[in-house]
Each structure stands twice: as structure tokens, then as C-alpha cells.
Protein backbone atom coordinates (compact mmCIF):
# COMPACT_ATOMS: atom_id res chain seq x y z
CA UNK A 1 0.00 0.00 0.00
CA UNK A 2 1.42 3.48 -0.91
CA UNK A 3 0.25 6.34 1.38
CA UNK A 4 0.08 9.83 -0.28
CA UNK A 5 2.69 11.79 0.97
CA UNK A 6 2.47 14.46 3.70
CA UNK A 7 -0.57 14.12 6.23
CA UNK A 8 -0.35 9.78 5.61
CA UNK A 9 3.02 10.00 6.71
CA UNK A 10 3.95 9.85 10.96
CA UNK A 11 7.42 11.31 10.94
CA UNK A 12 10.57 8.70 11.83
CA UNK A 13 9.92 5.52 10.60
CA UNK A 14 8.81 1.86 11.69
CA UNK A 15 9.89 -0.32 13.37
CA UNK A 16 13.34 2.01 13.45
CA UNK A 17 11.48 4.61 16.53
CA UNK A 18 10.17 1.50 18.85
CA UNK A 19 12.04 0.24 21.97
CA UNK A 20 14.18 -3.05 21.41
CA UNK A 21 11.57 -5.23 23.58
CA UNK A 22 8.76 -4.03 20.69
CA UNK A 23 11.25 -4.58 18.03
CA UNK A 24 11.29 -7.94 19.05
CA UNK A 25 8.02 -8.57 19.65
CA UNK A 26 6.97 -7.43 15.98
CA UNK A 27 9.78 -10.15 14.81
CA UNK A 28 7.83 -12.96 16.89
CA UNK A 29 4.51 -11.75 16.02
CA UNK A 30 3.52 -14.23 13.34
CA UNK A 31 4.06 -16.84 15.92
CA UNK A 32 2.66 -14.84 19.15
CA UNK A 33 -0.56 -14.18 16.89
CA UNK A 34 -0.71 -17.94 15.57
CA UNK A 35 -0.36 -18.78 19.28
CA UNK A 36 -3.08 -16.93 20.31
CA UNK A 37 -5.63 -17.32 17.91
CA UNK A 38 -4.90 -20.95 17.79
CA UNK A 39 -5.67 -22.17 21.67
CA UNK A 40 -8.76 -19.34 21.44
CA UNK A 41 -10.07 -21.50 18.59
CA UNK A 42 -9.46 -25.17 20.37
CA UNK A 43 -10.88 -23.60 24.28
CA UNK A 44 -12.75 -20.35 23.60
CA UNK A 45 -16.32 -19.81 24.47
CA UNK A 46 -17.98 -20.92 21.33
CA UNK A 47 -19.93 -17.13 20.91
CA UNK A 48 -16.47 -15.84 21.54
CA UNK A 49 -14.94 -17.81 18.84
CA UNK A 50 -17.29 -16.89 16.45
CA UNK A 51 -16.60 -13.26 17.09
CA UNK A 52 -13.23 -14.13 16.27
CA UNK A 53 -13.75 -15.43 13.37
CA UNK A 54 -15.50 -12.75 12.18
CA UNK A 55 -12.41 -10.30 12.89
CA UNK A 56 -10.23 -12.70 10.98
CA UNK A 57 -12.54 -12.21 7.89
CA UNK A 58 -10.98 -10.91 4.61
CA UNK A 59 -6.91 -10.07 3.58
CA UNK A 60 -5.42 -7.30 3.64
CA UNK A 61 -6.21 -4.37 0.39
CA UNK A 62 -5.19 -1.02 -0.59
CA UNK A 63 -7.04 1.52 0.87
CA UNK A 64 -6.12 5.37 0.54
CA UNK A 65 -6.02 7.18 4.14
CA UNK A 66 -8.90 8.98 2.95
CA UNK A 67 -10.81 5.84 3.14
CA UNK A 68 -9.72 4.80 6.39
CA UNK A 69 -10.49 8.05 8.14
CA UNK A 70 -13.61 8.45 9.97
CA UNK A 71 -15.53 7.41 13.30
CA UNK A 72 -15.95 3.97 13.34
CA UNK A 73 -17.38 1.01 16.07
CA UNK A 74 -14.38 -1.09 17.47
CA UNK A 75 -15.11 -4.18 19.22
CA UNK A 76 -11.92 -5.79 21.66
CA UNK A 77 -11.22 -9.22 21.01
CA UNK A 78 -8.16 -9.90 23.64
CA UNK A 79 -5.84 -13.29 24.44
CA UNK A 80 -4.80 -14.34 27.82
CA UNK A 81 -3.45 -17.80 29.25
CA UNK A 82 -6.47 -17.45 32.04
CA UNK A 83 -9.01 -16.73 29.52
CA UNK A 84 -8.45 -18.26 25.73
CA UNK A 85 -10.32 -15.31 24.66
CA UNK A 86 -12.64 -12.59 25.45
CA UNK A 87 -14.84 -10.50 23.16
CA UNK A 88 -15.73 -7.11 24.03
CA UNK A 89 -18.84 -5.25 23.35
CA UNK A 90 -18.60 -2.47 20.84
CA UNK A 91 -17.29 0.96 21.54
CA UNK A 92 -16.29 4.36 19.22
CA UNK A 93 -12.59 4.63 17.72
CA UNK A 94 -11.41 7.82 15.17
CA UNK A 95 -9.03 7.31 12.48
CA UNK A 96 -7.50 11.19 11.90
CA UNK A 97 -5.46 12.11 8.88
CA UNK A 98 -4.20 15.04 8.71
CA UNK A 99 -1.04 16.91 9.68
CA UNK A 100 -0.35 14.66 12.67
CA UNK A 101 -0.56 11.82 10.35
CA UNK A 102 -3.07 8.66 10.15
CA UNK A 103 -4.26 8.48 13.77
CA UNK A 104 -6.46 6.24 16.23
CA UNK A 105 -8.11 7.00 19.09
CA UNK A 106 -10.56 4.30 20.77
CA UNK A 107 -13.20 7.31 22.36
CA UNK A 108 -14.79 5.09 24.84
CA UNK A 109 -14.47 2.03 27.30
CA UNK A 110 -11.79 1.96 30.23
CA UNK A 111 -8.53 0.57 27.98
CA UNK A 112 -8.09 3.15 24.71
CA UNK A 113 -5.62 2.57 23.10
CA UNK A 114 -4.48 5.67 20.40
CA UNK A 115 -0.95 5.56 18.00
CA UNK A 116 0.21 6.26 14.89
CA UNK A 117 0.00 4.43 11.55
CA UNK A 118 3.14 3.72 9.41
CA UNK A 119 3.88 3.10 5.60
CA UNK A 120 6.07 0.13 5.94
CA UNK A 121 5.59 -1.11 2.67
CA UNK A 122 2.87 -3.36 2.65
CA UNK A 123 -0.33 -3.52 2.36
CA UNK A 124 -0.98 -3.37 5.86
CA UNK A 125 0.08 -0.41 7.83
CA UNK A 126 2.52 -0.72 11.24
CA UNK A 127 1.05 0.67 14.38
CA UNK A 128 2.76 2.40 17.38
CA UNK A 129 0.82 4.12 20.22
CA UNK A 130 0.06 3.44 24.04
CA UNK A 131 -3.34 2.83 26.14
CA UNK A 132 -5.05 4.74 28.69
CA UNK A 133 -6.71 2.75 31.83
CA UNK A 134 -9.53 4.08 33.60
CA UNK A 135 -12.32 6.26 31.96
CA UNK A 136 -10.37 9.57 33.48
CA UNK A 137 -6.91 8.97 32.03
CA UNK A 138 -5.73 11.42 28.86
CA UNK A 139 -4.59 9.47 25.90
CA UNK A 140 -0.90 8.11 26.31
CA UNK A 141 1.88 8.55 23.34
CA UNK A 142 4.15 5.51 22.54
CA UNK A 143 7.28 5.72 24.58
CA UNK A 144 5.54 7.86 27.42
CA UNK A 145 5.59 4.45 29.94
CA UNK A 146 6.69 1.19 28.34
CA UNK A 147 4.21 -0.72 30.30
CA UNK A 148 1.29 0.75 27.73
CA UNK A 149 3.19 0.92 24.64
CA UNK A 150 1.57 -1.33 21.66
CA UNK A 151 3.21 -2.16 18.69
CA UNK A 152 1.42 -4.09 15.48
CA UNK A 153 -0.67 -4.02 12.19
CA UNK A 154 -3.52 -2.80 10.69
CA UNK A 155 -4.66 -4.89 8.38
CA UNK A 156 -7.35 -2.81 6.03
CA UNK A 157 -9.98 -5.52 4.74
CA UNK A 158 -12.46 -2.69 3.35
CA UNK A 159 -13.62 0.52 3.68
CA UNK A 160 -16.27 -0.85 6.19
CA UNK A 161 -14.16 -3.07 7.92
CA UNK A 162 -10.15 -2.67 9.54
CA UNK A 163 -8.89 -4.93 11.60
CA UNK A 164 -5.82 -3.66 14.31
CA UNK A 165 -3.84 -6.46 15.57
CA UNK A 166 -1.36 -5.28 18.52
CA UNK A 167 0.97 -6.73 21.06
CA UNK A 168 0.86 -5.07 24.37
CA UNK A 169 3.77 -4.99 26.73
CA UNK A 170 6.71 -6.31 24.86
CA UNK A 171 4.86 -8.51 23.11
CA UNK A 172 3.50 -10.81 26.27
CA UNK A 173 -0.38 -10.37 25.34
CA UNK A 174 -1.89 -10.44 21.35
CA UNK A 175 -5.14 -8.74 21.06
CA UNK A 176 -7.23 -7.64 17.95
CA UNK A 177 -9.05 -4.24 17.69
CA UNK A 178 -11.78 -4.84 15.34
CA UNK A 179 -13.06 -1.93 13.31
CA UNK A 180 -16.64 -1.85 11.18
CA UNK A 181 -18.67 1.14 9.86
């Protein structure tokens, strides 16, 4: 995917700006997210699994930033080795581009997460950005506290339908924003 130059564009480049623990996180990712979506499939609630699949719909296509920008609903779909996985219900997200650069910002819910999309030559964009906890909090930058950083890809399947896939914390939990007009 080729981003238009100027506003599409975050300034520094990706991976090169993220901490060495993300860098090596994004190299494991194929396997962390294989992991993950793997043992949710085998010992996931069966409505949660569906959800799932529903996220995993569609490959990745060229969309301009123009098409990606917009409110849309996100829906959490997170990993953990207590839980196989957990769907959330929907909440509001922004994509932004403009001089900033393509942004996110999930609006509601007590974990938002908001970052920065990067060109890295795909068609699927890199992600960098942090999450807020607690309804109160202000929106976190990446590199602010390593503990909220998040690091991964957005994979755009349509204009009606994006799906974020991010590794929190060095890569130690997968999770999957999913994004539908």
C-alpha cells in the first residue's frame, strides 16, 4: 500500500522509533498471533470464537487514508493464558489524517488505546501508540511508559471493515481491535 505523501506519513519511521523489547516482539509476532488465535479457537467460548472469526474475515487491500479516516465502532477481542479469549462489546474509535498523520483514538471504554500508523511497505500499515486505563486517564503517546506501549498491524480488509492487531507490553499479550462502519 502506498500512502500519499504528507498528512499519511507519521514522521521517523517503523519499526526504526520502537524500543528493542517491541522490536522484538513485531519479529515474533507471526508466531505470538498464531499462538493466540490458535488455543482461542481449540478452548474459547464458542460465541467468543465466532466473534473471532469474524475479525479474521478478509486479507489485507489497498485503501487510501482517505478511506480509512472516519468514526468507526471497534469491538476488543483480547488473548490471555487465564481466559483463551474474550470478546468485548462495541465501543467508538477515530481514524484522523491530517497533519499529525493517520491516527487512532478508541473514544470510549476503560482501555483506549491511540498511535500512529506507518507506511512500511505493505499492504498493511505498522502501528505504534500506548493505552489509557480508567475512563479519566488522557490518551498516552508511545514511549511515554513502556508498560502501555503497543506495537502491530492494521490490516485494512475494506472501507467498512479494519482490523488492528497489537501486542501489548513487549509482546506478552496479542489482542485484535476490530473496526466496522
Amino acid at each position: 500500500m502506498t500512502l500519499t505523501a504528507g498528512a499519511a506519513l507519521a514522521e521517523g519511521s517503523f519499526p526504526n522509533t520502537l524500543s528493542d523489547t517491541d522490536r522484538q516482539g513485531l519479529e515474533a509476532f507471526a508466531h505470538t498471533r498464531f499462538r493466540a488465535i490458535d488455543t482461542a479457537r481449540a478452548e474459547g467460548d464458542p460465541a467468543d470464537v465466532d466473534q473471532l472469526e469474524r475479525a479474521l474475515q478478509g486479507e489485507a487491500t489497498a485503501l487510501a487514508p482517505a478511506a480509512m479516516a472516519g468514526d468507526w465502532r471497534c469491538r476488543s477481542i483480547q488473548f490471555s493464558k487465564y481466559l483463551a479469549v474474550v470478546v468485548y462489546a462495541e465501543f467508538r474509535c477515530r481514524i484522523t489524517d491530517d497533519a499529525a498523520g493517520l491516527r487512532l483514538e478508541k473514544l470510549t471504554g476503560s482501555q483506549r488505546t491511540s498511535g500512529t500508523f506507518y507506511d512500511i511497505g505493505e499492504t498493511r500499515l505498522g502501528y505504534a501508540g500506548a493505552e489509557a486505563w480508567g475512563d479519566n486517564e488522557q490518551p498516552y503517546r508511545y514511549g511515554q511508559d513502556p508498560e502501555r506501549n503497543q506495537v502491530g498491524y492494521l490490516v485494512p480488509v475494506s472501507s467498512r471493515h479494519l482490523r488492528l492487531e497489537l501486542l501489548d507490553r513487549g509482546g506478552r499479550s496479542f489482542s485484535i481491535l476490530d473496526l466496522r462502519r
